[in-house]
Protein backbone atom coordinates (compact mmCIF):
# COMPACT_ATOMS: atom_id res chain seq x y z
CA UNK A 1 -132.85 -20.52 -110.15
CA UNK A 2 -131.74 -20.57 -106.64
CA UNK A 3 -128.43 -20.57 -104.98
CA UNK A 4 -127.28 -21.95 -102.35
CA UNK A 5 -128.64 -19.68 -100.17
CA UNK A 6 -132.40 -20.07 -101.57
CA UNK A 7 -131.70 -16.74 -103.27
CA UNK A 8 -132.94 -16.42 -106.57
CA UNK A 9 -130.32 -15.33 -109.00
CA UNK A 10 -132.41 -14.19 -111.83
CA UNK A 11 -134.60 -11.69 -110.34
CA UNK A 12 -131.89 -8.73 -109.95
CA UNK A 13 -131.50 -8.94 -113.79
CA UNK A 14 -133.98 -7.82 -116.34
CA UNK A 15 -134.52 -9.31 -119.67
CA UNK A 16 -133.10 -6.36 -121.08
CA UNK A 17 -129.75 -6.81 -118.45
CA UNK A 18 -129.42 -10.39 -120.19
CA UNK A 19 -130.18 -8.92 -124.09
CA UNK A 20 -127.31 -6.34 -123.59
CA UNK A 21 -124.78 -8.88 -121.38
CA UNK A 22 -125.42 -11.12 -124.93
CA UNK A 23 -124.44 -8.05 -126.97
CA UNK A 24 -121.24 -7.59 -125.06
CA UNK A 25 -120.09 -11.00 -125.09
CA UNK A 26 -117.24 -11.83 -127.94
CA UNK A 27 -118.34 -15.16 -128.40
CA UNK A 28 -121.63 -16.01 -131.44
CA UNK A 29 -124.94 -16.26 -129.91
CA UNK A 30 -128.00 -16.97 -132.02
CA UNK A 31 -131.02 -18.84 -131.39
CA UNK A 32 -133.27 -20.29 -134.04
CA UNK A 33 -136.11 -22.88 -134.34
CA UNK A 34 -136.10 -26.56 -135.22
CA UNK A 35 -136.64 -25.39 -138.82
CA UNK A 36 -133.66 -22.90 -138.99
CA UNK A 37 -135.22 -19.76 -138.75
CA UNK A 38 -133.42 -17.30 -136.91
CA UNK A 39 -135.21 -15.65 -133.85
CA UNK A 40 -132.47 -13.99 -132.38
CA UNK A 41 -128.47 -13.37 -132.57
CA UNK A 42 -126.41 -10.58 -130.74
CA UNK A 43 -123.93 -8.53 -132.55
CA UNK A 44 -120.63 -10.66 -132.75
CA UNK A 45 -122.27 -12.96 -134.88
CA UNK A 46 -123.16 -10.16 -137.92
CA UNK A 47 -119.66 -8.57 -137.11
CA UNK A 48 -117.23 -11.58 -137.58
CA UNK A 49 -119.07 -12.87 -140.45
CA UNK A 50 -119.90 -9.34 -142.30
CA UNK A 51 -123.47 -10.21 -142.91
CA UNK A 52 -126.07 -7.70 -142.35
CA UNK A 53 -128.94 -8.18 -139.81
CA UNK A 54 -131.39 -8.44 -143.05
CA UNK A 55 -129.80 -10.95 -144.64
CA UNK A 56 -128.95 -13.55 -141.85
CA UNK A 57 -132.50 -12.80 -141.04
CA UNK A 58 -133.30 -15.04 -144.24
CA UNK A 59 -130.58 -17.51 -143.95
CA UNK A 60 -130.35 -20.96 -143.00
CA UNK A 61 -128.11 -22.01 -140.12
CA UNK A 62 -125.47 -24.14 -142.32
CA UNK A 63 -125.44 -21.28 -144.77
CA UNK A 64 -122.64 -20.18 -142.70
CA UNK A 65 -120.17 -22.44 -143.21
CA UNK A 66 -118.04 -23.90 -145.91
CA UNK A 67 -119.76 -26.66 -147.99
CA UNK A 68 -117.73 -29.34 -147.01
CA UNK A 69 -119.19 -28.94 -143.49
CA UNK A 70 -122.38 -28.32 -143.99
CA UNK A 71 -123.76 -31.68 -143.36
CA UNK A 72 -121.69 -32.16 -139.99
CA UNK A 73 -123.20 -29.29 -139.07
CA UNK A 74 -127.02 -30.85 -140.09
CA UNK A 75 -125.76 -34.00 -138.23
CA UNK A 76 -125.10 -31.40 -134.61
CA UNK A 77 -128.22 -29.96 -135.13
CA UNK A 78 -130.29 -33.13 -135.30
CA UNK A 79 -128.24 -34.67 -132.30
CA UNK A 80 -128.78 -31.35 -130.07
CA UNK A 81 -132.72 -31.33 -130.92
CA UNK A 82 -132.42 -35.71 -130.10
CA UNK A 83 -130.02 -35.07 -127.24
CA UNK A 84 -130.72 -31.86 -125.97
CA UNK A 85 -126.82 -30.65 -126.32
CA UNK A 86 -124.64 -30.72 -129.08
CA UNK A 87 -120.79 -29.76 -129.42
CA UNK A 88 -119.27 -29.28 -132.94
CA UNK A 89 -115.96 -27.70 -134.70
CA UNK A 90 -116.80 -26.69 -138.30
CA UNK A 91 -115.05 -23.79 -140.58
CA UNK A 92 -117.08 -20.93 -140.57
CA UNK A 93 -117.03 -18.89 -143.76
CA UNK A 94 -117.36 -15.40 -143.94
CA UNK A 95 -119.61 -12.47 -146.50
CA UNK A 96 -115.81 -11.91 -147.65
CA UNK A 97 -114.84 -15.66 -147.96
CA UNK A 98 -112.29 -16.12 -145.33
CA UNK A 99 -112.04 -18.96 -143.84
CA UNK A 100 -112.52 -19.07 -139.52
CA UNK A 101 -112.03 -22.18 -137.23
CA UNK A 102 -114.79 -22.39 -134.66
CA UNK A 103 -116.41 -24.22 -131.64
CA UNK A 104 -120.01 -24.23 -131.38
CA UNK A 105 -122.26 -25.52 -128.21
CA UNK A 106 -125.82 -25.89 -128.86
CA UNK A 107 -128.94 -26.49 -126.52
CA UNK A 108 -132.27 -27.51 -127.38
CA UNK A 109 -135.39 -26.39 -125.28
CA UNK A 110 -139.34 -25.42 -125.91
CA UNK A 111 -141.09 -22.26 -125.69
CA UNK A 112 -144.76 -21.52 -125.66
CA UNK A 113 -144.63 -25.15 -127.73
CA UNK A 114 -141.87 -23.61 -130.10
CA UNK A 115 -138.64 -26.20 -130.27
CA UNK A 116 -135.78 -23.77 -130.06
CA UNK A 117 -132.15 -24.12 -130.25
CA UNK A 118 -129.58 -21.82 -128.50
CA UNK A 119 -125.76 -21.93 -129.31
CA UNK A 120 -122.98 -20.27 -128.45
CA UNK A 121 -119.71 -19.74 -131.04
CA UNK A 122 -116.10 -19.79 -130.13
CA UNK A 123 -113.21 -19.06 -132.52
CA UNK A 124 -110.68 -21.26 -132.42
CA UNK A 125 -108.26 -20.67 -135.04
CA UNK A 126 -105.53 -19.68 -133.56
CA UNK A 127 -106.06 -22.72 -131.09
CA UNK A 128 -105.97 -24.91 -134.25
CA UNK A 129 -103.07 -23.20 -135.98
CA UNK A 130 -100.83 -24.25 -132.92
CA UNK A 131 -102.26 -27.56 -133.36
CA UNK A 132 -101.47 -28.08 -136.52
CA UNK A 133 -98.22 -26.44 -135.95
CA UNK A 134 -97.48 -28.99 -133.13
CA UNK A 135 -98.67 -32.07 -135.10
CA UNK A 136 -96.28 -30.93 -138.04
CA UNK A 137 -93.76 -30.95 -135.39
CA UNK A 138 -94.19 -33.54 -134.00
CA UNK A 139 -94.69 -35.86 -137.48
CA UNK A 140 -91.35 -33.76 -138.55
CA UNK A 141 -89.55 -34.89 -135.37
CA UNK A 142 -90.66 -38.72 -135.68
CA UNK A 143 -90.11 -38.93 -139.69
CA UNK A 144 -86.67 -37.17 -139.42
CA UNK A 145 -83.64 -38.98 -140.37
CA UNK A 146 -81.44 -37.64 -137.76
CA UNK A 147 -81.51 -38.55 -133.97
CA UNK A 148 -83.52 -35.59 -132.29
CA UNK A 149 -83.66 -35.72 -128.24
CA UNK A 150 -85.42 -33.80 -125.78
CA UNK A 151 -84.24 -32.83 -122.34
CA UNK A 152 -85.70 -31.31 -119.37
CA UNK A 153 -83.70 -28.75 -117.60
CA UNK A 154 -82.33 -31.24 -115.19
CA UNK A 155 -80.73 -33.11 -118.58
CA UNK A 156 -82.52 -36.37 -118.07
CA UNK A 157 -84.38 -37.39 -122.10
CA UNK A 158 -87.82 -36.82 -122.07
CA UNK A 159 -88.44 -37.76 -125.83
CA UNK A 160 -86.52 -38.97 -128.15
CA UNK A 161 -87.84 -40.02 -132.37
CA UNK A 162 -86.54 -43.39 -133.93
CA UNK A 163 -83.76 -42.48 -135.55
CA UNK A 164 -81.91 -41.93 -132.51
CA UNK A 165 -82.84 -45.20 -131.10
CA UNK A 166 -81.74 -46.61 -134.29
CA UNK A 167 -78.21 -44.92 -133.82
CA UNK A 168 -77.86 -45.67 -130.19
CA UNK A 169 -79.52 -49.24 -130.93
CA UNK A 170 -81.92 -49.10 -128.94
CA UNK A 171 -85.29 -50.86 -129.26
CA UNK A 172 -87.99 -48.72 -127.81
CA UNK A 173 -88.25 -45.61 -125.92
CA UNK A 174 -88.37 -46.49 -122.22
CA UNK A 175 -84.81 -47.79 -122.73
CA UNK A 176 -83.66 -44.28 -122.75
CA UNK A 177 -86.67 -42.03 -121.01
CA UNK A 178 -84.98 -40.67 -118.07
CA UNK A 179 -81.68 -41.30 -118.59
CA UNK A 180 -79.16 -38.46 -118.00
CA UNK A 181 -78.04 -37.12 -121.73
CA UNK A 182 -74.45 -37.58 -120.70
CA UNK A 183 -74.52 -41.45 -120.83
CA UNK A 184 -75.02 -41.95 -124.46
CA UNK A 185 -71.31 -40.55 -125.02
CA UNK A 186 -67.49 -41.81 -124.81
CA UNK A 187 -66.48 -38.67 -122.55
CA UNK A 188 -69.69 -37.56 -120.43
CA UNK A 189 -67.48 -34.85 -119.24
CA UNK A 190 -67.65 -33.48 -122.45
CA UNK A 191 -71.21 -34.01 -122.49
CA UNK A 192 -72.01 -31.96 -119.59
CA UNK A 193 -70.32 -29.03 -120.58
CA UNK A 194 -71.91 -28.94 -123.71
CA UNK A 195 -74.93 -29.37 -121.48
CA UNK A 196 -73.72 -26.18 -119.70
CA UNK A 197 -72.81 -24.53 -122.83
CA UNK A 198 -76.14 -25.28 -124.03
CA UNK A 199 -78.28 -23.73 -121.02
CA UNK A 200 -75.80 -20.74 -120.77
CA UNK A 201 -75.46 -19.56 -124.69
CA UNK A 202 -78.56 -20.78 -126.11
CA UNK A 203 -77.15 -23.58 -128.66
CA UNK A 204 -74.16 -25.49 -129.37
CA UNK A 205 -72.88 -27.37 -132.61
CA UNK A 206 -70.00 -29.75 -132.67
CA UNK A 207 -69.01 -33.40 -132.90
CA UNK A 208 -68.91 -35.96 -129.68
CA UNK A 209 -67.91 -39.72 -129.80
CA UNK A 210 -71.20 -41.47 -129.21
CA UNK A 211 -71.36 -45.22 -127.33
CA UNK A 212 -74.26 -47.22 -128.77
CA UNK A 213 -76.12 -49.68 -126.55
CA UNK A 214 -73.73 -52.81 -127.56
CA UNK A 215 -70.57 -50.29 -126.31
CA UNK A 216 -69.63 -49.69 -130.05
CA UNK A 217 -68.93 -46.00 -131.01
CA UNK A 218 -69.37 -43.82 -133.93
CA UNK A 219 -69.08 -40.03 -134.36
CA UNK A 220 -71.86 -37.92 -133.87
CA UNK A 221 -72.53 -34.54 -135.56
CA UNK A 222 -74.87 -32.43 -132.79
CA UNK A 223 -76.69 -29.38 -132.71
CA UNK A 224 -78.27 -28.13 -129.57
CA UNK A 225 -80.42 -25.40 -128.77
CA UNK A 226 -82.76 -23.98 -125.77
CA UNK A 227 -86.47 -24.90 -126.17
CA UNK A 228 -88.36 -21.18 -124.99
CA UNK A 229 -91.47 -19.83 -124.35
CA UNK A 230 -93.01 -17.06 -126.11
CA UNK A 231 -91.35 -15.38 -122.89
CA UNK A 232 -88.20 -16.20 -123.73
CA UNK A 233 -87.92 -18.56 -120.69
CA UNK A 234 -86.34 -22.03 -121.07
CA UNK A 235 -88.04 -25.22 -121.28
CA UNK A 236 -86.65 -28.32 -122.19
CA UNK A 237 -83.34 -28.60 -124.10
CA UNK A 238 -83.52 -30.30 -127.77
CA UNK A 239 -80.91 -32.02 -130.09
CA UNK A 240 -80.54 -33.52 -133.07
CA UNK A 241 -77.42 -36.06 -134.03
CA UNK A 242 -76.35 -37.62 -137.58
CA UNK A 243 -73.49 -40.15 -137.80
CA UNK A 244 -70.17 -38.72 -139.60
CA UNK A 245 -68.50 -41.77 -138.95
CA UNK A 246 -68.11 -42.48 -142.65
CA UNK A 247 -67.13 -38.76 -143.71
CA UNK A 248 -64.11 -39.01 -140.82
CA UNK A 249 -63.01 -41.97 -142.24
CA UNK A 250 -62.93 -40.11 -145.84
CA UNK A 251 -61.12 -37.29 -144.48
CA UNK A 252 -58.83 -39.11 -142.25
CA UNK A 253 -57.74 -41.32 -145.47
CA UNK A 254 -58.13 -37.68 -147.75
CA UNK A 255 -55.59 -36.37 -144.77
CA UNK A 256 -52.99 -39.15 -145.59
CA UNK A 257 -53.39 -39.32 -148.62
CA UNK A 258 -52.43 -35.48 -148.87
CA UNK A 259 -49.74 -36.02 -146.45
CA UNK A 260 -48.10 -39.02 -148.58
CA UNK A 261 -48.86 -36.67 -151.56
CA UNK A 262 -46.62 -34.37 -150.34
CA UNK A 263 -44.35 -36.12 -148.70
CA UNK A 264 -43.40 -37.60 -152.24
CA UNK A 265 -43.42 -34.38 -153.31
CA UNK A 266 -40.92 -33.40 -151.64
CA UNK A 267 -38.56 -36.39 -152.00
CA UNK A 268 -38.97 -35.58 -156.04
CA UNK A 269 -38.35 -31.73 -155.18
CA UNK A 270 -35.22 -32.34 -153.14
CA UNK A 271 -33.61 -35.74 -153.63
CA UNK A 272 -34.54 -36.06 -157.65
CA UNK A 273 -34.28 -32.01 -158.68
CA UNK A 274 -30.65 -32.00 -157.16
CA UNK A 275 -28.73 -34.81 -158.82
CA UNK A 276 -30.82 -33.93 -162.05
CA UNK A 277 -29.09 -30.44 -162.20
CA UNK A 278 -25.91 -32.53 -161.73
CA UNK A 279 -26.52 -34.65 -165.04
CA UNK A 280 -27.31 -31.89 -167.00
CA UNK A 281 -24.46 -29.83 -166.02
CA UNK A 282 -22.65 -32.81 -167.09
CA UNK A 283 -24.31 -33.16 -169.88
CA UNK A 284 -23.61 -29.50 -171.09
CA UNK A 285 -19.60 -30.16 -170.36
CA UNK A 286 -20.15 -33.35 -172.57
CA UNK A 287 -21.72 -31.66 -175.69
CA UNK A 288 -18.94 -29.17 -175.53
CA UNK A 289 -16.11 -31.86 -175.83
CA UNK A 290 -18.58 -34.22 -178.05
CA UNK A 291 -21.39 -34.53 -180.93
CA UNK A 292 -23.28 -36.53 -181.64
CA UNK A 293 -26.70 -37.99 -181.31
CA UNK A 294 -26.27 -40.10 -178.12
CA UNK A 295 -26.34 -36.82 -176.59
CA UNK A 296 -29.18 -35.26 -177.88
CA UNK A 297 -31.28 -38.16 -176.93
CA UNK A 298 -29.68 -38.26 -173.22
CA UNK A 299 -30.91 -34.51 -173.31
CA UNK A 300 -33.71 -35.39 -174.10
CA UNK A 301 -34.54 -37.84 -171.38
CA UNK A 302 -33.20 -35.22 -168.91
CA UNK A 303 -35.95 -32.58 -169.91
CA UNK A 304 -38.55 -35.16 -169.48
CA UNK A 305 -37.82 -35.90 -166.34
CA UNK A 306 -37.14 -32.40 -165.36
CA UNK A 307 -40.94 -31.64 -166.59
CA UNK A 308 -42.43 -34.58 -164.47
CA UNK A 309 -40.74 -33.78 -161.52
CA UNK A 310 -42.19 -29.66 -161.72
CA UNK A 311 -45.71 -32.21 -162.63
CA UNK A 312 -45.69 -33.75 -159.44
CA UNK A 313 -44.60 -30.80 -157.46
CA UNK A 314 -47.81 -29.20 -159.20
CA UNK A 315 -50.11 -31.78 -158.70
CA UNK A 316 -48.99 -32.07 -154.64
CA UNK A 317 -49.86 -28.34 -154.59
CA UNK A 318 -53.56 -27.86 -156.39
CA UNK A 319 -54.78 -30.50 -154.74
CA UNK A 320 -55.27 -27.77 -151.55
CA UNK A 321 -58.57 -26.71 -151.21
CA UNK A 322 -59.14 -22.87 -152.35
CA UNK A 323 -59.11 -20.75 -149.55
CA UNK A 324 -60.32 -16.95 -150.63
CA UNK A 325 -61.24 -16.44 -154.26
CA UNK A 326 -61.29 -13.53 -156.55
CA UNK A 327 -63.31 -12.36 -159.20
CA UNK A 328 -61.23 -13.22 -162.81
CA UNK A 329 -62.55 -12.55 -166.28
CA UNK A 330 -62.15 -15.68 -168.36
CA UNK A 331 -61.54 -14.04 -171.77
CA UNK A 332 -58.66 -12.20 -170.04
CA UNK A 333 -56.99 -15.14 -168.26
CA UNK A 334 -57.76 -17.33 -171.13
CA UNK A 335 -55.97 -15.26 -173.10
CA UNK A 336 -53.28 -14.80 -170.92
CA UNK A 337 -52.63 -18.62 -170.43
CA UNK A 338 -52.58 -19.16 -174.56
CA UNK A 339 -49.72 -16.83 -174.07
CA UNK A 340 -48.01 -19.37 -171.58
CA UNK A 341 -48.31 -22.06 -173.93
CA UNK A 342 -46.36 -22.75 -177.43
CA UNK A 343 -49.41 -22.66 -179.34
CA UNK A 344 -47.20 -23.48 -182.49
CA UNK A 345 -50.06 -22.76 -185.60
CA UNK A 346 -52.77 -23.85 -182.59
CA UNK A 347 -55.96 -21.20 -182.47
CA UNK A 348 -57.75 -20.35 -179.68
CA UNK A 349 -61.41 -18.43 -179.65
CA UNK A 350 -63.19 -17.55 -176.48
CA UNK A 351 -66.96 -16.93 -177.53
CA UNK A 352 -68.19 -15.40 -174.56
CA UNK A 353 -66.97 -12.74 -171.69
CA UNK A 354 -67.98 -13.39 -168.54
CA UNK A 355 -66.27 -13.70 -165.07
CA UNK A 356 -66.33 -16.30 -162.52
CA UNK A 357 -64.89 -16.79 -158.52
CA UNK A 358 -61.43 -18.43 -158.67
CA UNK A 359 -57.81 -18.45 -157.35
CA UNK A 360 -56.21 -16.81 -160.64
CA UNK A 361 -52.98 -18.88 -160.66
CA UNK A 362 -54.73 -21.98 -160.28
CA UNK A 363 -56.99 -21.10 -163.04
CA UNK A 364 -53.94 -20.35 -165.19
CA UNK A 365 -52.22 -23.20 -164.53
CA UNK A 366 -55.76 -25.29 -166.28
CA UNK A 367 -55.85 -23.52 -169.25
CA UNK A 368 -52.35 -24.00 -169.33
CA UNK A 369 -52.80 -27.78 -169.07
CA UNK A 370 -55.82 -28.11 -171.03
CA UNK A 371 -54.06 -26.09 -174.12
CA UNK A 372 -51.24 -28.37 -174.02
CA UNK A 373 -53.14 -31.44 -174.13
CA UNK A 374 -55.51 -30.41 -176.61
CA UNK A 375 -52.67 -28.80 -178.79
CA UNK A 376 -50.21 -32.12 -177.96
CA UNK A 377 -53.24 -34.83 -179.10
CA UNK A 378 -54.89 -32.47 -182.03
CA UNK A 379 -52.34 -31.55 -183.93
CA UNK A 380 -50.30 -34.63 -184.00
CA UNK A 381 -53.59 -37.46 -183.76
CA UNK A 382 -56.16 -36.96 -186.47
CA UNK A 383 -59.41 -38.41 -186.11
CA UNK A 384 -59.62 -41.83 -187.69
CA UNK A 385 -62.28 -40.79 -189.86
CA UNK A 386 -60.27 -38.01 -191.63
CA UNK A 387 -59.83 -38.59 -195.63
CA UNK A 388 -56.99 -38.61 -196.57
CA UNK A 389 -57.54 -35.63 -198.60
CA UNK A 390 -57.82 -33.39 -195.44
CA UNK A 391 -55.38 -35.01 -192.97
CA UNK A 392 -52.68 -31.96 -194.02
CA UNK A 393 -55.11 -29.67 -192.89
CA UNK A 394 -56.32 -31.52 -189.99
CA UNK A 395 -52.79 -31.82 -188.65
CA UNK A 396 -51.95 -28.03 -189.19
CA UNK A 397 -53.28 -26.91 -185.84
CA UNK A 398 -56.28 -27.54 -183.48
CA UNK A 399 -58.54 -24.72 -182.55
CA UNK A 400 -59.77 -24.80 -178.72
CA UNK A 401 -62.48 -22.86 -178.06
CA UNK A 402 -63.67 -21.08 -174.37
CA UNK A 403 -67.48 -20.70 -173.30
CA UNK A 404 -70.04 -20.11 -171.06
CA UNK A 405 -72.13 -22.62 -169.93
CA UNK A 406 -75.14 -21.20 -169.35
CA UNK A 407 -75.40 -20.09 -165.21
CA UNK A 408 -73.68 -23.98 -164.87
CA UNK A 409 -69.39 -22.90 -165.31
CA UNK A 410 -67.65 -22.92 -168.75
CA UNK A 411 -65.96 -25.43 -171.06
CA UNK A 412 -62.69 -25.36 -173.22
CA UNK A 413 -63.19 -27.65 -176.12
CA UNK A 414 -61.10 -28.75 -179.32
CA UNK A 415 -61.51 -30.16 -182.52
CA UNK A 416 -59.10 -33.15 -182.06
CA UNK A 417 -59.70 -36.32 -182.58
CA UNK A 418 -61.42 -36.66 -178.95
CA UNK A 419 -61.21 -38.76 -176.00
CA UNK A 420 -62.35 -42.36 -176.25
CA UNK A 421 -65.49 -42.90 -173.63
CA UNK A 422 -64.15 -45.34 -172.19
CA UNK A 423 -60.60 -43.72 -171.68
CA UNK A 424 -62.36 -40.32 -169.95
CA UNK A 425 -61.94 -41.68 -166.38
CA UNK A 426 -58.52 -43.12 -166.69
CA UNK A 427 -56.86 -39.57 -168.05
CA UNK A 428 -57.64 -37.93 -165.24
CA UNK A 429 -55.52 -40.39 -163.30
CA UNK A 430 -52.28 -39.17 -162.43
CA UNK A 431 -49.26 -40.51 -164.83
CA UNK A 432 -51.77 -42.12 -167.22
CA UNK A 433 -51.37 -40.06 -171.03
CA UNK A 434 -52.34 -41.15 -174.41
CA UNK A 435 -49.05 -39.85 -175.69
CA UNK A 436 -45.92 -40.79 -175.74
CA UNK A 437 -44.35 -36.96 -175.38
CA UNK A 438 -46.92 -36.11 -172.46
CA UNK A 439 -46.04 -36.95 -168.72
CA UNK A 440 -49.47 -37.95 -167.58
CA UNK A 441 -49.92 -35.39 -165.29
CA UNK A 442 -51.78 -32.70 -167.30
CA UNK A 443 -55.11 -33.50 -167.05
CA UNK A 444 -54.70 -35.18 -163.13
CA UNK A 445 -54.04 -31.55 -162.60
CA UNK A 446 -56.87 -30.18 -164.34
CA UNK A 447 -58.90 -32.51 -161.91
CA UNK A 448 -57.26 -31.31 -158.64
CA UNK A 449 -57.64 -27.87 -159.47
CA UNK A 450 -61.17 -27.97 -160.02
CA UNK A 451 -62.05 -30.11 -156.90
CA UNK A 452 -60.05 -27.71 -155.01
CA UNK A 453 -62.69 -24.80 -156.36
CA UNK A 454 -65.56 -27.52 -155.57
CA UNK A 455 -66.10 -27.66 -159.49
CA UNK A 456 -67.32 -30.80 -161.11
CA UNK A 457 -65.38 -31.78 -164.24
CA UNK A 458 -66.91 -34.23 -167.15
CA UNK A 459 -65.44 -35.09 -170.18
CA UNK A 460 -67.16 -35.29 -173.06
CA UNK A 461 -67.07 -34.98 -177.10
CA UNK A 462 -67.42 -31.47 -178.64
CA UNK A 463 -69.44 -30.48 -181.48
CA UNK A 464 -66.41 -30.83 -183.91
CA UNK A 465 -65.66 -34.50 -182.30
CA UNK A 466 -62.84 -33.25 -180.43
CA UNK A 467 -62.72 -33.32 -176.61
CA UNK A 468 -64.90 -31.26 -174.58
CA UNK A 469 -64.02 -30.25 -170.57
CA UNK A 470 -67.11 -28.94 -169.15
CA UNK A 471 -67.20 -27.69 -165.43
CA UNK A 472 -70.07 -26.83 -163.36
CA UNK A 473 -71.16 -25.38 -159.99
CA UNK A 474 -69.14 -22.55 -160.66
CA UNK A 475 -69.59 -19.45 -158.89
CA UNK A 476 -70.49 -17.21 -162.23
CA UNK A 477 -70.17 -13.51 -162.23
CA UNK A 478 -72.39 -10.78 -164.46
CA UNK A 479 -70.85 -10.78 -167.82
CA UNK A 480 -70.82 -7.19 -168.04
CA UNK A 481 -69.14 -6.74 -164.69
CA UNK A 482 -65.04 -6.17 -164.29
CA UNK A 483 -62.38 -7.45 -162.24
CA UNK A 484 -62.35 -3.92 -159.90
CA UNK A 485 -65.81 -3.91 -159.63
CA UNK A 486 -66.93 -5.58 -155.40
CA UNK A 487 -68.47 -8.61 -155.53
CA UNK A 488 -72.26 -8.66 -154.26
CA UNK A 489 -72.12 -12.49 -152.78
């Protein structure tokens, strides 16, 4: 071959220069005839694929690669012999069965009448794993249900999937391409120096009013970050958005409702509590003078309303989420709550020992209320489907029992007569009570306390027919474990 020049560049090398520059090479080389017998390879190719020179001496060309591509690779070879070149990617498969992603280039020519092909194999595998890895983002970033954006360094979009356009309400892309990512957003100012933020720290999370394209708003949950290279240096800035809207609406009305909660609280506490002391002072000058029945009932009237009124101070209070919690053994506290309680002839078992994460008083105060209504309904309300035989003993006292439930929380359960279906939503209403001696606030507080822990209450019937409280998505402790010992969470 000559250059430019007229040199030729072939003479300064000798066939033995071009065998050992083939040897050095990384890259497969092989040639073989028409019919697949091998005539020559150089060392890479028995080296990556663990072969021995004997043995690919006697194999076939597609015997290299995994079945499923062994007739594309037929197909390359019959085009490069037709064609004269043929370029393929096909999984090569090693002595040892691993699996290698590779190019190969293949040239047909003739010598001394012999139809030979030559080919030369690249691996590619890492090439296709950031390929794939890129296609998975990119399919992740297009099917995602939040808004994702990406920025160049100047802050103008580059790319954005279709769930931001449906949040923004826009139709298609080139709507938004190019725009600066401080006009989708009530305050830009903010904007930009979350922009800043972004570029300086690395990432940002936080909530922004958003403008859609018809000028309404909604709130926007974002998360920002720096896009890098594998030197660290920055590259485009990305973001990803989901509407809140609806959740600050919930905690806005949560928020008033709290504050009206305890508001009315407070009017009970202060302008109820204070002229009820004043009756029942009166009322103890009264039965000192007088007797008689009138009194007694007027007494009784007082104490009622002296026990709603500490009720609704209660329920104001456990509403409040938990802030720290502590480790408490529930045979202990359960215990200690029975003890808070007039049981009267009431039993209580607690079948397992085990501890769980909770604010101790609050906990107390649920046992406390769940005792009273189980003792208040089962020892005065036998089941309808007692004898008649057995009501004496079914009215001498109900026995509540304490458990584990599994790694779910724990239940306290009776053998009452139960809780209508149909009445298990409505008792956990404030003020609503199946009895005419409760004040309707037991159970409401039973609720608050365990939505306060994040605990999900159900109601249900126990194995005796009674009424069963189960809670779950408890934080659950070892059963063998004590109070002193750290917590590993």
């Amino acid at each position: 071959m000559d250059d430019q020049n007229g040199e030729d560049r072939t003479s300064t090398l000798s066939p033995a220069g071009v065998v050992n520059a083939l040897q050095a090479v990384d890259e497969l080389f092989y040639v073989f005839t028409a019919d697949g017998e091998f005539q020559y390879w150089n060392d890479a190719l028995s080296r990556e694929t663990g072969y021995a020179d004997a043995t690919i001496a006697a194999m076939d060309p597609v015997d290299f690669f995994v079945a499923e591509d062994r007739e594309l690779i037929t197909d390359a070879i019959d085009r490069a012999l037709d064609e004269a070149y043929a370029r393929v990617e096909a999984t090569l498969q090693t002595k040892d069965g691993d699996r290698l992603s590779y190019e190969f280039s293949a040239v047909s020519f003739t010598d001394d009448s012999t139809e030979l092909l030559a080919g030369v194999g690249r691996d590619i595998t890492e090439r296709k794993q950031r390929e794939e890895e890129l296609l998975i983002n990119e399919y992740t970033i297009e099917s995602a249900l939040s808004g994702i954006a990406i920025a160049n360094l100047d802050g103008e979009l580059i790319s954005v999937n279709p769930s931001f356009l449906e949040l923004w309400g826009y139709e298609t892309e080139d709507e938004v391409l190019g725009k600066s990512v401080t006009e989708f957003w009530k305050r830009p100012e903010e904007a930009a120096k979350v922009a800043s933020s972004v570029e300086e720290t690395g990432q940002w999370n936080g909530e922004l009013l958003a403008v859609r394209k018809d000028n309404t708003t909604f709130h926007a949950q974002c998360s920002a970050s720096t896009v890098t290279d594998n030197e660290g240096e920055p590259l485009a800035l990305m973001s990803s958005f989901v509407d809140i809207t609806a959740r600050k609406k919930r905690e806005r009305e949560l928020q008033k409702q709290t504050e009206q909660l305890e508001e009315f609280a407070s009017v009970v506490s202060h302008d109820l509590r204070n002229p009820l002391n004043v009756a029942m002072g009166r009322l103890r000058l009264a039965q000192d003078e007088y007797d008689g029945d009138h009194l007694t009932h007027v007494e009784t009237a007082l104490e009622r309303m002296e026990a709603i009124i500490e009720d609704t101070l209660v329920l104001a209070q456990q509403g409040q989420k938990v802030g720290e919690s502590e480790l408490v053994q529930i045979q202990q506290i359960a215990h200690r709550s029975w003890e808070m309680v007039d049981t009267s002839t009431a039993t209580l078992e607690v079948s397992d020992g085990f501890g769980i994460y909770a604010d101790q008083g609050r906990l107390m105060h649920l046992f406390e209320n769940l005792y009273r209504n189980s003792i208040e309904h089962g020892s005065s309300n036998p089941r309808s489907d007692t004898h008649a035989d057995d009501v004496e003993h079914a009215t001498d006292g109900v026995t509540v029992q304490v458990g584990r439930l599994d790694d779910a929380g724990f239940y306290v359960e009776d053998d009452g007569p139960g809780i209508p279906e149909e009445e298990r939503t409505k008792v956990l209403e404030a003020g609503h009570s199946q009895s005419s001696e409760g004040t309707g606030f037991g159970l409401a507080i039973v609720n608050r306390i365990a939505d306060a822990h994040g605990w999900t209450l159900s109601i249900t019937d126990s194995k005796e027919g009674g009424a069963r409280f189960e809670f779950v998505n408890v934080d659950l402790c070892d059963p063998n474990r004590t109070v002193d010992e750290p917590s590993q969470n």
